[in-house]
N, C-alpha and C. Protein backbone atom coordinates (compact mmCIF):
# COMPACT_ATOMS: atom_id res chain seq x y z
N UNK A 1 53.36 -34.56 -8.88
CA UNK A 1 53.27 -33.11 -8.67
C UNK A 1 52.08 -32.53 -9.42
N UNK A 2 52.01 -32.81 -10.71
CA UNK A 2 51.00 -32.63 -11.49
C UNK A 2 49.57 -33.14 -11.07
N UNK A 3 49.43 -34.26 -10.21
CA UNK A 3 48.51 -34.63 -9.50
C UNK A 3 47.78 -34.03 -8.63
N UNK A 4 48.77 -33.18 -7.53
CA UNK A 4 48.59 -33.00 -6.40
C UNK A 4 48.21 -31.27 -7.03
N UNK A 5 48.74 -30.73 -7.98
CA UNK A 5 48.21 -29.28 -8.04
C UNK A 5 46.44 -29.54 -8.75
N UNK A 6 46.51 -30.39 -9.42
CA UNK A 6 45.53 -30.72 -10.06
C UNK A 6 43.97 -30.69 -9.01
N UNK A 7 44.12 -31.48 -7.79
CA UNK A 7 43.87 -31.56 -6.54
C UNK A 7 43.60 -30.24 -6.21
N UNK A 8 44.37 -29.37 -5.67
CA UNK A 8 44.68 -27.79 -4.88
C UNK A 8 43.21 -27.23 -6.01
N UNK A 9 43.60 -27.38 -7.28
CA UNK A 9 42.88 -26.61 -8.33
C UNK A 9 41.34 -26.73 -8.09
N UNK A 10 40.99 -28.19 -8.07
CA UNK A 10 39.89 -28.96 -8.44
C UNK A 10 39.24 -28.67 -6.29
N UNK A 11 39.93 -28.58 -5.39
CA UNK A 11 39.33 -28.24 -4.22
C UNK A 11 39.02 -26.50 -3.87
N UNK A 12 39.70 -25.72 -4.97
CA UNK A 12 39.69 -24.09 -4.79
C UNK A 12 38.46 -23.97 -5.38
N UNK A 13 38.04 -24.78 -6.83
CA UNK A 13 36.85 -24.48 -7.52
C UNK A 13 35.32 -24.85 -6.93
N UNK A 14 35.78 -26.01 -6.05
CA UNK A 14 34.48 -26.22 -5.37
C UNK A 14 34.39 -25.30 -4.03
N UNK A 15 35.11 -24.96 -3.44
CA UNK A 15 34.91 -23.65 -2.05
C UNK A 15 34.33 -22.88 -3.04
N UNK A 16 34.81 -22.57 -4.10
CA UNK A 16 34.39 -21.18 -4.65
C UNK A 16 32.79 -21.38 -4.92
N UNK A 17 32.20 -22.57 -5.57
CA UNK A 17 30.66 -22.97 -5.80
C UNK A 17 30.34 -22.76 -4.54
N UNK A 18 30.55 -22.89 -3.58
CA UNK A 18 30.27 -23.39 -2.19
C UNK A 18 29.90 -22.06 -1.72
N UNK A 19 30.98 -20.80 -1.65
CA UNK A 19 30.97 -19.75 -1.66
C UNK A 19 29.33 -18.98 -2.43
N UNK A 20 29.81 -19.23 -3.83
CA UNK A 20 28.53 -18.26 -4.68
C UNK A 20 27.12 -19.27 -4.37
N UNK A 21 27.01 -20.43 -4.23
CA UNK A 21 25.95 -21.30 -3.63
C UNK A 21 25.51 -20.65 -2.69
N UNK A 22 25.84 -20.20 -1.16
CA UNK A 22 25.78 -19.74 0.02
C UNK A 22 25.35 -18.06 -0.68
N UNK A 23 25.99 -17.31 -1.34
CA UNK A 23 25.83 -16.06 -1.37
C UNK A 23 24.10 -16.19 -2.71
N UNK A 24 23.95 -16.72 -3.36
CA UNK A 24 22.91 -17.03 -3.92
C UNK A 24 21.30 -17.56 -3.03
N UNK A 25 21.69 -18.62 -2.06
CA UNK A 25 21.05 -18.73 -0.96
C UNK A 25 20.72 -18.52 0.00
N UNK A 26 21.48 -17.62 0.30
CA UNK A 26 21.17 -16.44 1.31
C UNK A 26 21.56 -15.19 0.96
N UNK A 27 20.95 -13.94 0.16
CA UNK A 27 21.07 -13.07 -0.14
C UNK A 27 20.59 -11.93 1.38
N UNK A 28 21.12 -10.35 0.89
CA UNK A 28 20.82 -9.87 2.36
C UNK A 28 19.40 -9.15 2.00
N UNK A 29 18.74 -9.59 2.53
CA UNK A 29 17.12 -9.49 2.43
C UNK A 29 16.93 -7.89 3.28
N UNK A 30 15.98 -7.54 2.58
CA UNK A 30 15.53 -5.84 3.05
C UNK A 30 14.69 -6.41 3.93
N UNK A 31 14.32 -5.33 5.10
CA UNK A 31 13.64 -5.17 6.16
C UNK A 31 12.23 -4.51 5.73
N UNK A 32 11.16 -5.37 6.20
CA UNK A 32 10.22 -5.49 5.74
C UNK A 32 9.21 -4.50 6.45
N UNK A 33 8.43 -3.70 6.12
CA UNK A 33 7.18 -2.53 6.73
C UNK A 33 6.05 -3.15 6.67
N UNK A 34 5.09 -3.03 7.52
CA UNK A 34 3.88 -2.58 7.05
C UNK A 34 3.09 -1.55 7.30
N UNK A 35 2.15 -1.74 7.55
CA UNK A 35 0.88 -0.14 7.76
C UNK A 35 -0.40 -0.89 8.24
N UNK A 36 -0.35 -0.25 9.61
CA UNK A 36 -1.67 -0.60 10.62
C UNK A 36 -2.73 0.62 11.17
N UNK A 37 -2.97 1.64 10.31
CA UNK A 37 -3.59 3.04 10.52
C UNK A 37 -4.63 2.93 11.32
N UNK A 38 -5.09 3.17 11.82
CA UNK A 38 -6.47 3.98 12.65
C UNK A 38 -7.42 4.76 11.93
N UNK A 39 -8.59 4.12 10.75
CA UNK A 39 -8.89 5.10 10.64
C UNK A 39 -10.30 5.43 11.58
N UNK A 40 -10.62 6.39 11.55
CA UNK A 40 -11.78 7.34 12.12
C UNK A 40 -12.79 7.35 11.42
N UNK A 41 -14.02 6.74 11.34
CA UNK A 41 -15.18 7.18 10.35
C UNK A 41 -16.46 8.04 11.57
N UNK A 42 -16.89 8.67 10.21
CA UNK A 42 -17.46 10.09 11.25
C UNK A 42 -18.77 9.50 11.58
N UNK A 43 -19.19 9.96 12.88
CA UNK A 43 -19.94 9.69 13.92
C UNK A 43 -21.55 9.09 13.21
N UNK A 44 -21.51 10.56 12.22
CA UNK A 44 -22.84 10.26 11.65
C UNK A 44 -22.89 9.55 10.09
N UNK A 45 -21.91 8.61 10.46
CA UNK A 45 -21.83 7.63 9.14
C UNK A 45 -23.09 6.47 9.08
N UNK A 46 -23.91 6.27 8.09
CA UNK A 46 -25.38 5.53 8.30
C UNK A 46 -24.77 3.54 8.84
N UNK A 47 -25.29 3.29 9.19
CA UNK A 47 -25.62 1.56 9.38
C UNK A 47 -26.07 1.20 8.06
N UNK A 48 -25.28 0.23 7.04
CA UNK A 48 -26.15 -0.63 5.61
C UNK A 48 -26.29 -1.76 6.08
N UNK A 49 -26.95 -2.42 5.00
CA UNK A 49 -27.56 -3.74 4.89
C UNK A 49 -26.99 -4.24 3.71
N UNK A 50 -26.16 -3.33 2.53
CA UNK A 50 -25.66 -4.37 1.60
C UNK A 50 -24.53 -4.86 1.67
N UNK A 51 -24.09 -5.24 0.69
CA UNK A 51 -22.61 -6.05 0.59
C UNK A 51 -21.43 -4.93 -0.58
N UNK A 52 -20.54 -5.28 -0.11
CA UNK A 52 -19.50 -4.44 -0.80
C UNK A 52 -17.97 -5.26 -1.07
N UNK A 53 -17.53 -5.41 -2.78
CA UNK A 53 -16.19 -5.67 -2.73
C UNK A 53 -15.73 -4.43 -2.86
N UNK A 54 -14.30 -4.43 -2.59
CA UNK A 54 -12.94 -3.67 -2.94
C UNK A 54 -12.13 -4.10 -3.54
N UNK A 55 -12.16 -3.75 -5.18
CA UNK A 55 -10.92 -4.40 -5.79
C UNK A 55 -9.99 -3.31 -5.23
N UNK A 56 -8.82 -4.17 -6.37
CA UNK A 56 -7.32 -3.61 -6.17
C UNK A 56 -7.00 -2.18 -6.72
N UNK A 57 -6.73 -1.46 -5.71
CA UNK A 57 -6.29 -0.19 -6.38
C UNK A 57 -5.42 -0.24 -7.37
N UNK A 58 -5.86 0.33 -9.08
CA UNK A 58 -5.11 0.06 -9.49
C UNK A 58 -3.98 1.44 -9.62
N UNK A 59 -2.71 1.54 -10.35
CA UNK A 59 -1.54 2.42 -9.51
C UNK A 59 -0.28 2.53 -11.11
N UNK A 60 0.03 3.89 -10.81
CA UNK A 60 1.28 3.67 -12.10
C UNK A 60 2.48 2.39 -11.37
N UNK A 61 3.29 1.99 -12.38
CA UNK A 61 3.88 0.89 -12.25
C UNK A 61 5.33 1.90 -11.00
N UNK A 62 5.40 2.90 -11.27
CA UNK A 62 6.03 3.50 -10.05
C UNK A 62 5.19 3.17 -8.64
N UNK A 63 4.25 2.92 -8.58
CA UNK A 63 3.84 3.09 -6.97
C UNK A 63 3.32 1.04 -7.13
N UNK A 64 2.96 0.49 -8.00
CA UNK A 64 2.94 -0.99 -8.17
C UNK A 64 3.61 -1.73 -7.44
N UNK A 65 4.69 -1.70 -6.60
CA UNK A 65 6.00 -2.09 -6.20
C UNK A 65 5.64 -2.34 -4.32
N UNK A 66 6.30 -3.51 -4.27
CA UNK A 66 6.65 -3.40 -2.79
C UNK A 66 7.64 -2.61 -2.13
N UNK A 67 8.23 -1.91 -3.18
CA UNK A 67 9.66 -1.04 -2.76
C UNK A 67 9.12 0.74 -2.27
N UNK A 68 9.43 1.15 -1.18
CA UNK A 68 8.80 2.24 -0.46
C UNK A 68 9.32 3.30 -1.26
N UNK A 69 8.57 4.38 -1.72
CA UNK A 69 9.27 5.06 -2.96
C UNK A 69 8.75 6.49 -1.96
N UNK A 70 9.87 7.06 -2.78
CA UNK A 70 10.68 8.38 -2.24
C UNK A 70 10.89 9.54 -3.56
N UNK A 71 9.76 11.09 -3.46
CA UNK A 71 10.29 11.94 -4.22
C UNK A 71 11.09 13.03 -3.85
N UNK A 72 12.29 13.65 -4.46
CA UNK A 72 12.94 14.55 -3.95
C UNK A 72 12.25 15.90 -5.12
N UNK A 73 12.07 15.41 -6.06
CA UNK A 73 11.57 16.64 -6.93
C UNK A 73 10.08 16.25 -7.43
N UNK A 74 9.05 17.08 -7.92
CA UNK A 74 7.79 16.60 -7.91
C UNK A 74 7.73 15.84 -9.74
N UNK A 75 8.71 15.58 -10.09
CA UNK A 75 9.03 14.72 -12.03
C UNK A 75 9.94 13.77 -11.61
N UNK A 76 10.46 13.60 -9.93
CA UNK A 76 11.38 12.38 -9.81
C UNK A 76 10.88 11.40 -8.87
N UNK A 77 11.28 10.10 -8.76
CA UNK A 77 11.06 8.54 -7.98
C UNK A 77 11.51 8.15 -7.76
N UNK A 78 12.25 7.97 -6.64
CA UNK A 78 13.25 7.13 -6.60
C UNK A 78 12.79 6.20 -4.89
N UNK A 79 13.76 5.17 -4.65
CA UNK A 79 13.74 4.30 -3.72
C UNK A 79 14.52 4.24 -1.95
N UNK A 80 13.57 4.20 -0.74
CA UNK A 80 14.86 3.88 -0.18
C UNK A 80 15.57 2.43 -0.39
N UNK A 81 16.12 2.30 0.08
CA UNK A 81 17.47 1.09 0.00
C UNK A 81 17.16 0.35 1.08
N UNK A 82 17.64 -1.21 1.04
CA UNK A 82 17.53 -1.84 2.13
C UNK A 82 16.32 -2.36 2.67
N UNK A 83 15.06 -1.78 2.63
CA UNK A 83 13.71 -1.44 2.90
C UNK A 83 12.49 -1.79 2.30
N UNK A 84 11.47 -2.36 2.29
CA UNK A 84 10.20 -2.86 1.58
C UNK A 84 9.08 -2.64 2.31
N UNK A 85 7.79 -2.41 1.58
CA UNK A 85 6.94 -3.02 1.98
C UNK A 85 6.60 -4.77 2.08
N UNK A 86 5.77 -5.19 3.02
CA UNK A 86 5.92 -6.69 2.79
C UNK A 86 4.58 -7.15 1.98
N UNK A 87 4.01 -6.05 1.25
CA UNK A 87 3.59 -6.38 -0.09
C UNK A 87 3.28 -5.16 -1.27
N UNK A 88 2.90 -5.71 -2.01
CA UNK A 88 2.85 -4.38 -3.19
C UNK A 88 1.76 -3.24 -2.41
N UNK A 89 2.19 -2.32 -2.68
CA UNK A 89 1.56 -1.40 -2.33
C UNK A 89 -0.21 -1.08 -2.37
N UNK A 90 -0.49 -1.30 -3.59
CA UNK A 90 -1.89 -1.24 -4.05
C UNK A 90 -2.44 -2.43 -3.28
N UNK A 91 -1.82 -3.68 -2.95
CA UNK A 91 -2.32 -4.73 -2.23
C UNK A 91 -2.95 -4.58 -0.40
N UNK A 92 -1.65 -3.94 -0.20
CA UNK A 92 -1.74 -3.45 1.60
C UNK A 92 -3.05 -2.30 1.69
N UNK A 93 -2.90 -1.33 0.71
CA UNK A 93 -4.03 -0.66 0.88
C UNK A 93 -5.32 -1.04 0.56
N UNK A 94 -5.43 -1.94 -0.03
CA UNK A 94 -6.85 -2.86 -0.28
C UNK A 94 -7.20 -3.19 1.24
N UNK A 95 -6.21 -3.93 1.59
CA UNK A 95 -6.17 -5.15 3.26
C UNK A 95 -6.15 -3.57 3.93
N UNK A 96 -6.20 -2.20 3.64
CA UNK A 96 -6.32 -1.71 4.83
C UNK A 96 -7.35 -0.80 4.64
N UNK A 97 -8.10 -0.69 3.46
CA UNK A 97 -9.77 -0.60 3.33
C UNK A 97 -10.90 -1.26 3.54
N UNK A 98 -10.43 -2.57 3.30
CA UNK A 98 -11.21 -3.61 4.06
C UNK A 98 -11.51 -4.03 5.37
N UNK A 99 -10.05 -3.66 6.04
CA UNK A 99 -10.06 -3.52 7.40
C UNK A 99 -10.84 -2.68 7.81
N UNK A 100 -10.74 -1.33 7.44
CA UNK A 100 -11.42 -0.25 7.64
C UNK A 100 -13.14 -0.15 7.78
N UNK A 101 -13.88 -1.09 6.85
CA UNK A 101 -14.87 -1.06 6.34
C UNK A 101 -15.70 -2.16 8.03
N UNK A 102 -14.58 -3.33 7.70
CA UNK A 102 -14.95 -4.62 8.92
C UNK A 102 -14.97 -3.81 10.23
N UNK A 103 -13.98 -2.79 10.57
CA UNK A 103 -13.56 -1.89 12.24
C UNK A 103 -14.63 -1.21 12.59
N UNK A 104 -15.77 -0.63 10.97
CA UNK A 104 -16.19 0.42 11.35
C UNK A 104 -17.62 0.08 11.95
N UNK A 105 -18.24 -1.47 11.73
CA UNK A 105 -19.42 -1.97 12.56
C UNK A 105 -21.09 -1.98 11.68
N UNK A 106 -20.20 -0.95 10.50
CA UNK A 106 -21.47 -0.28 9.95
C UNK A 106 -22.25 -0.84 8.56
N UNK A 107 -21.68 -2.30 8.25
CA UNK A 107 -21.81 -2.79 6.60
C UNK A 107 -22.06 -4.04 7.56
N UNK A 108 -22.82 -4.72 6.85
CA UNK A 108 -23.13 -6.07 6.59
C UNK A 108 -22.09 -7.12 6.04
N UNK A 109 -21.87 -6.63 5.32
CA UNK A 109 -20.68 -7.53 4.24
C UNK A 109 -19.82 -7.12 3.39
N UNK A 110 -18.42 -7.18 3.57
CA UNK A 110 -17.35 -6.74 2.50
C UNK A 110 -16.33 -7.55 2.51
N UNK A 111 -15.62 -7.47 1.32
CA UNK A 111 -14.18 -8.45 0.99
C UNK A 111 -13.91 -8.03 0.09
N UNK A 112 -12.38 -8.54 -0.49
CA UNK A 112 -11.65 -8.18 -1.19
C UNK A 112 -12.49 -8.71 -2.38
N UNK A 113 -12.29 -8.28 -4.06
CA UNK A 113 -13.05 -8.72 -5.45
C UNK A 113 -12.51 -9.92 -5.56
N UNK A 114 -11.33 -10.61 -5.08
CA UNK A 114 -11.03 -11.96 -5.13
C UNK A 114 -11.84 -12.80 -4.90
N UNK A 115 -12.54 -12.62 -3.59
CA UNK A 115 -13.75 -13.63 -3.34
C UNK A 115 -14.04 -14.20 -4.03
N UNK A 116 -14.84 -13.82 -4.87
CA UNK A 116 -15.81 -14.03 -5.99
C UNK A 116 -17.40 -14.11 -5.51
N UNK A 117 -17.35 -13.32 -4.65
CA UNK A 117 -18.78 -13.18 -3.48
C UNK A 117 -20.02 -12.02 -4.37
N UNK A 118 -21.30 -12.31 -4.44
CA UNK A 118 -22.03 -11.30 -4.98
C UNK A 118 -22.17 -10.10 -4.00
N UNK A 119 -22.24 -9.10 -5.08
CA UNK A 119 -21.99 -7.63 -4.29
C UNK A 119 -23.39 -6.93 -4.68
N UNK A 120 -23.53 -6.32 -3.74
CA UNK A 120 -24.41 -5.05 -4.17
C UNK A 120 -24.06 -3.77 -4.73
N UNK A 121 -22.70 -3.28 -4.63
CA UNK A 121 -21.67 -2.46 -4.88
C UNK A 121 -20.24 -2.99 -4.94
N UNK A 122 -19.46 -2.14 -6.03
CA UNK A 122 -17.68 -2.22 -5.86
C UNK A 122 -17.42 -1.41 -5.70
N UNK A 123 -15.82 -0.83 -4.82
CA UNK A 123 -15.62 0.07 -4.95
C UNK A 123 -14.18 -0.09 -5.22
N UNK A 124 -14.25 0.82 -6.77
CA UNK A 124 -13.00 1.01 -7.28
C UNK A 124 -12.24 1.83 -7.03
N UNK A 125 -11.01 1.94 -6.81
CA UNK A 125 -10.00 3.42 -7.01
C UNK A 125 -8.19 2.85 -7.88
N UNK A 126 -7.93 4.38 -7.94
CA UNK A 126 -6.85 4.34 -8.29
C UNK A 126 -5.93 4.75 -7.24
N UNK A 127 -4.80 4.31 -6.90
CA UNK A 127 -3.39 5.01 -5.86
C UNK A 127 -2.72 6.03 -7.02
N UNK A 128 -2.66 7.24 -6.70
CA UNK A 128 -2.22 7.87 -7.71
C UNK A 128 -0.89 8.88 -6.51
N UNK A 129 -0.62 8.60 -5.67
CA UNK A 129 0.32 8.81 -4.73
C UNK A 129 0.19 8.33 -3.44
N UNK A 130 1.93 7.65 -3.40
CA UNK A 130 2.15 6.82 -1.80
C UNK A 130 3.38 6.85 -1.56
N UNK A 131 3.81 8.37 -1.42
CA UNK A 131 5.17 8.53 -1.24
C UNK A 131 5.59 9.18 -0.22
N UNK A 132 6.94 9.19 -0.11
CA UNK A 132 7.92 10.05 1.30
C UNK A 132 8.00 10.84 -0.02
N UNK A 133 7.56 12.66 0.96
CA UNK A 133 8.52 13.90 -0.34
C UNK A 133 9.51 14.83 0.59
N UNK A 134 10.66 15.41 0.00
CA UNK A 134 10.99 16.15 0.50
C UNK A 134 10.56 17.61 -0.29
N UNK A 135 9.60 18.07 0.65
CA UNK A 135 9.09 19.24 0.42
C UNK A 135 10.05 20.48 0.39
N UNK A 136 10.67 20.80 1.55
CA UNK A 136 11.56 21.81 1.99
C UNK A 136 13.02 21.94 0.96
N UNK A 137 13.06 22.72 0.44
CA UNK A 137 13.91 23.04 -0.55
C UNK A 137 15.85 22.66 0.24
N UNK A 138 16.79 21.58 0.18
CA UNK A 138 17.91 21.31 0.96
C UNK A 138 17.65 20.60 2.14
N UNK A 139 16.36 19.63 2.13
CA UNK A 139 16.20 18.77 3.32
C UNK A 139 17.48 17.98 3.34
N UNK A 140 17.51 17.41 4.47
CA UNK A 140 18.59 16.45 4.33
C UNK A 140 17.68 14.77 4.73
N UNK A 141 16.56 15.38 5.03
CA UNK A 141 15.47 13.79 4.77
C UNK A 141 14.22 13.85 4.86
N UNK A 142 13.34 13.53 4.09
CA UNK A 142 12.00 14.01 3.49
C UNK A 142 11.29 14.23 4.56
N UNK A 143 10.28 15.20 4.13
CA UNK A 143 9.69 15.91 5.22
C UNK A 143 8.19 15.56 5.48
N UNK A 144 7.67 14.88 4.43
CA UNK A 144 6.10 14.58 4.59
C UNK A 144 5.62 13.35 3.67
N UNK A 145 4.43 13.07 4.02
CA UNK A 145 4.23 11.59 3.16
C UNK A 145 3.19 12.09 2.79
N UNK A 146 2.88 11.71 1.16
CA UNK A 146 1.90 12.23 0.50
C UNK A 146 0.65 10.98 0.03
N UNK A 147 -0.17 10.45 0.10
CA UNK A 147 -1.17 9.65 -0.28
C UNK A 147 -2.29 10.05 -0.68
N UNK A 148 -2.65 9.82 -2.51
CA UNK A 148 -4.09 10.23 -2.83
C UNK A 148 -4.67 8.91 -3.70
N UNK A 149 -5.98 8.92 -3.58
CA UNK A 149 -6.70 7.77 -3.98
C UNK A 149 -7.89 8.42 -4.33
N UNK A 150 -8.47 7.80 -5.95
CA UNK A 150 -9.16 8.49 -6.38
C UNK A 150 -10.15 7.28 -6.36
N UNK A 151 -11.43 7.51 -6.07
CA UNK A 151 -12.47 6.06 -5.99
C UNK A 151 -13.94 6.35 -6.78
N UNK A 152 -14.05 5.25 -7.03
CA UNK A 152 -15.86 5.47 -7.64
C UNK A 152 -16.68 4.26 -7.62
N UNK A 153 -17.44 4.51 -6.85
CA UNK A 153 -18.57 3.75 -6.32
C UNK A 153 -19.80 2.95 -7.47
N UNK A 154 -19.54 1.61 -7.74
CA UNK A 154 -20.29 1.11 -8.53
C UNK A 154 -21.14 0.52 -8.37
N UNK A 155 -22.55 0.65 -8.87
CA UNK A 155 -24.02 -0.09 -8.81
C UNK A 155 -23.90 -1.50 -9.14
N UNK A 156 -23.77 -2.60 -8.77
CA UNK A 156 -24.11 -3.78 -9.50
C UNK A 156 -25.81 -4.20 -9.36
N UNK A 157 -26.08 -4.77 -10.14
CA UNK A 157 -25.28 -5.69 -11.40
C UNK A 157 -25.26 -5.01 -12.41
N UNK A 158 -26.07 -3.50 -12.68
CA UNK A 158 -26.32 -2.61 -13.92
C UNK A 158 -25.00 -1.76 -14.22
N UNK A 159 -23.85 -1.81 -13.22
CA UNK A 159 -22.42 -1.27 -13.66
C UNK A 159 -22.57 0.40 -13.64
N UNK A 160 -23.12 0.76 -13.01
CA UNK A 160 -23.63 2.63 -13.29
C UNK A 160 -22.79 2.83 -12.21
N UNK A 161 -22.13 3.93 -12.43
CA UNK A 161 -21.30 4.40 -11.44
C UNK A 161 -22.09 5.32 -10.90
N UNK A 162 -22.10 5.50 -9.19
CA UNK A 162 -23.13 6.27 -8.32
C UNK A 162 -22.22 7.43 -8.05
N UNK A 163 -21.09 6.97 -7.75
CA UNK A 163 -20.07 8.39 -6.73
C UNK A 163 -18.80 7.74 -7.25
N UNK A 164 -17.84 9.52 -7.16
CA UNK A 164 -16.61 9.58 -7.02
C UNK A 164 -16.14 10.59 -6.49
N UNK A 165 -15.15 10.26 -5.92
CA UNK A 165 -14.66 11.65 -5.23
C UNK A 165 -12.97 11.06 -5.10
N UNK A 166 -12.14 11.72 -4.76
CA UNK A 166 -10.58 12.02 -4.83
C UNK A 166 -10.36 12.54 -3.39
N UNK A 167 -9.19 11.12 -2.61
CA UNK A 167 -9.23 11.51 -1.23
C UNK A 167 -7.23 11.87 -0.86
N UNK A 168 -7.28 13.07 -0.57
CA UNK A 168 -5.77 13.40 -0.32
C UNK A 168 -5.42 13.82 1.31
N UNK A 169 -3.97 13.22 1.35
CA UNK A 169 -3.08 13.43 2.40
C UNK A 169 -2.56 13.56 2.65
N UNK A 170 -1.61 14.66 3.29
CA UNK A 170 -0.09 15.34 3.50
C UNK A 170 -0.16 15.05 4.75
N UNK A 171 0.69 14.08 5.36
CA UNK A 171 1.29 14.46 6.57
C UNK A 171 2.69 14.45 7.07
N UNK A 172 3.31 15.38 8.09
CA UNK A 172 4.50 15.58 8.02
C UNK A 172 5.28 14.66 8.79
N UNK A 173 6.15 14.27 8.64
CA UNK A 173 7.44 13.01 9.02
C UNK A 173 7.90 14.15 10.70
N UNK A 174 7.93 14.15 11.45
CA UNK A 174 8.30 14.17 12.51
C UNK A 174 9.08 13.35 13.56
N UNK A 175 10.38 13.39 12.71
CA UNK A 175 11.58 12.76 13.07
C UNK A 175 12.56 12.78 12.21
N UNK A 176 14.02 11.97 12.17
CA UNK A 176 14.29 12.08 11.46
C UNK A 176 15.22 10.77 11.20
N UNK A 177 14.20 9.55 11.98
CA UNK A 177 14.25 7.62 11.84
C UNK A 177 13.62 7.44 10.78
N UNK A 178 14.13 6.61 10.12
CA UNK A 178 12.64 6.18 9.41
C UNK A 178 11.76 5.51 9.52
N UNK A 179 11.39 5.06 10.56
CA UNK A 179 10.15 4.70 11.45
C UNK A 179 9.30 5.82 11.59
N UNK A 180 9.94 7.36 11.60
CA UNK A 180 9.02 8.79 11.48
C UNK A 180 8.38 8.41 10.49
N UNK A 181 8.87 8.05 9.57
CA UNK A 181 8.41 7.69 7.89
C UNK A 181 6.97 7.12 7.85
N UNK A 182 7.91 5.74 8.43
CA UNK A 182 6.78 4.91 8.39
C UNK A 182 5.56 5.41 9.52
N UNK A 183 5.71 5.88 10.15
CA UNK A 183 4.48 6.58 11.29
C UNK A 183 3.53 7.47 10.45
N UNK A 184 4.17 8.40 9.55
CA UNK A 184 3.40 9.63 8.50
C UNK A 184 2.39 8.40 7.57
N UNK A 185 3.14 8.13 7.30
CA UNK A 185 2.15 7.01 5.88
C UNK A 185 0.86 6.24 6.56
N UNK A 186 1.34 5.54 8.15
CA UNK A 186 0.41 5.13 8.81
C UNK A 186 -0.78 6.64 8.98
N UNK A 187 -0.46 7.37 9.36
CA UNK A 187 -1.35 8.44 9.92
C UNK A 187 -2.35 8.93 8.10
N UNK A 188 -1.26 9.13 7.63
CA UNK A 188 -1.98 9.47 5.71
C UNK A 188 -2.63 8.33 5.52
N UNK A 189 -2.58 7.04 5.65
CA UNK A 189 -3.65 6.16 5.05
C UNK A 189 -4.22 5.98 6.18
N UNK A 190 -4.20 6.40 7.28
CA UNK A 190 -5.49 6.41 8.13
C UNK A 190 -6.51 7.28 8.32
N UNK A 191 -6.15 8.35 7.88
CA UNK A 191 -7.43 9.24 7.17
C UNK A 191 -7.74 9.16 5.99
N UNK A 192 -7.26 8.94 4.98
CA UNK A 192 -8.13 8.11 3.55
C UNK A 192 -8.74 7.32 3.67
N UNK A 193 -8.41 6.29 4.60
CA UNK A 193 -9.27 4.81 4.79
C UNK A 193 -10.36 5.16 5.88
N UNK A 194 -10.67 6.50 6.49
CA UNK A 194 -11.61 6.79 7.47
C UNK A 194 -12.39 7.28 6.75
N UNK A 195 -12.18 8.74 5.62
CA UNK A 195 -12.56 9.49 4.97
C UNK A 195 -13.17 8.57 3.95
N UNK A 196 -12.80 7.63 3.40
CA UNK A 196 -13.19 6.85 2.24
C UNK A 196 -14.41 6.11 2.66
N UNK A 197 -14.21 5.27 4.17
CA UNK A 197 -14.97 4.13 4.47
C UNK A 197 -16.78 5.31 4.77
N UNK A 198 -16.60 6.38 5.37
CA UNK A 198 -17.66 7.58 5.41
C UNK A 198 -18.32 7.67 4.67
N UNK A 199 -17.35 8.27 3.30
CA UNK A 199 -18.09 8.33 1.81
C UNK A 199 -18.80 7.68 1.25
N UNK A 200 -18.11 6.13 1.30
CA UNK A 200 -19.04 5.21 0.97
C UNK A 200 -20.75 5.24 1.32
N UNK A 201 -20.07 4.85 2.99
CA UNK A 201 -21.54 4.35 3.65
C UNK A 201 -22.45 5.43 3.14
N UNK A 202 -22.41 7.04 2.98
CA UNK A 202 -23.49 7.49 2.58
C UNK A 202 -23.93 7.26 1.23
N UNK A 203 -23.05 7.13 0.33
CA UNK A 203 -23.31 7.33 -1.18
C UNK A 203 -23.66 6.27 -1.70
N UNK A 204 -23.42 4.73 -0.60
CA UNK A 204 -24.22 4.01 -1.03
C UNK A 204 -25.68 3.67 -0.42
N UNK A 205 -25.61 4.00 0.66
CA UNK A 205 -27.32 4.41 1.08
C UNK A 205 -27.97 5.43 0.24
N UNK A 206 -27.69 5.98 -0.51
CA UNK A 206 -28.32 7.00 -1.21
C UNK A 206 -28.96 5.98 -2.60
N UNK A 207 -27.60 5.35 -2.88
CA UNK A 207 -27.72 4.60 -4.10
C UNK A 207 -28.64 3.26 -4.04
N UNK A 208 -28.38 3.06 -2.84
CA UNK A 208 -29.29 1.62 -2.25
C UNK A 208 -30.10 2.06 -1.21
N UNK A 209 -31.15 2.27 -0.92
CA UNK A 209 -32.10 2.95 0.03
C UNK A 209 -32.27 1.49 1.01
């Protein structure tokens, strides 16, 4: 008798490993975003001849995150649930300045500062907002996506900074999926990354004749 419970005992403890094994190995994984914007660079943006990296925007450790962040008050942060970007934030917007730069026809050469490729220019910025806000005082789901990026244009190899300028974007969530969401953020970093890739090309033709 003592055998056979011994048994019952010793087969309940291994379902149970078996159990937290399975729930350890397959956890329920968030649904993953990204951001494919359009941006627009203006008509009379010049043709260069140099080369350009883009490091990594760097970002407070609130916006650092692959997790899509959400303000309800302009001193609060918080997260949706369930939901990610499918990479850190400051990362995707690099891959979608670079994109930007390659779409627009008008540079010779650019890549990410990883390369390790010689540049004629970097261009640095900070992400200093990449959020869903609820603007409207009793929303019941945020109303606009806010994105600003502050950048400054560097001379190599002498390190002199040529230009900076601070590029912002409100646009409003028009829906109330969060795919609206994700549509606003696409449309906000597709005019920063239009507006930005512009700036450049002149300020570094100015800087590089």
């Amino acid at each position: 008798m003592m055998g056979r419970l011994a048994s019952l005992v010793g087969l309940g403890l291994a379902l149970l490993g078996l159990t937290a094994c399975s729930t350890i190995i397959n956890p329920t994984a968030p649904k993953l975003y990204t951001l494919t914007p359009r941006a627009v660079v203006e008509a009379g943006a010049p043709t260069v001849t140099w080369q350009l990296l883009v490091e990594t925007p760097s970002s407070a450790a609130g916006v650092d995150t692959p997790r899509i962040a959400l303000s309800r008050t302009p001193t609060t942060l918080d997260y949706f649930a369930d939901v990610s970007w499918a990479d850190r934030a400051p990362n995707m917007v690099q891959g979608v300045i670079v994109q930007s730069f390659e779409d627009s026809g008008r540079i010779l050469s650019v890549g990410r500062d990883t390369m390790g490729l010689r540049s004629d220019l970097v261009l640095k910025s900070e992400l200093r907002d990449f959020q869903a806000e609820y603007a409207t005082p009793g929303a019941t789901s945020p109303d606009r996506v806010h994105v600003r990026l502050s950048a400054k244009l560097v001379a190599m190899p002498r390190r002199t900074i040529e230009a900076g300028e601070t590029f912002d974007a409100v646009v409003p969530v028009r829906g109330r999926d969060f795919t609206d969401v994700i549509a606003a953020y696409d449309v906000a970093l597709g005019q920063i990354s239009g507006a930005l890739v512009s700036w450049t090309l002149r300020n570094g033709r100015a800087a590089i004749p």
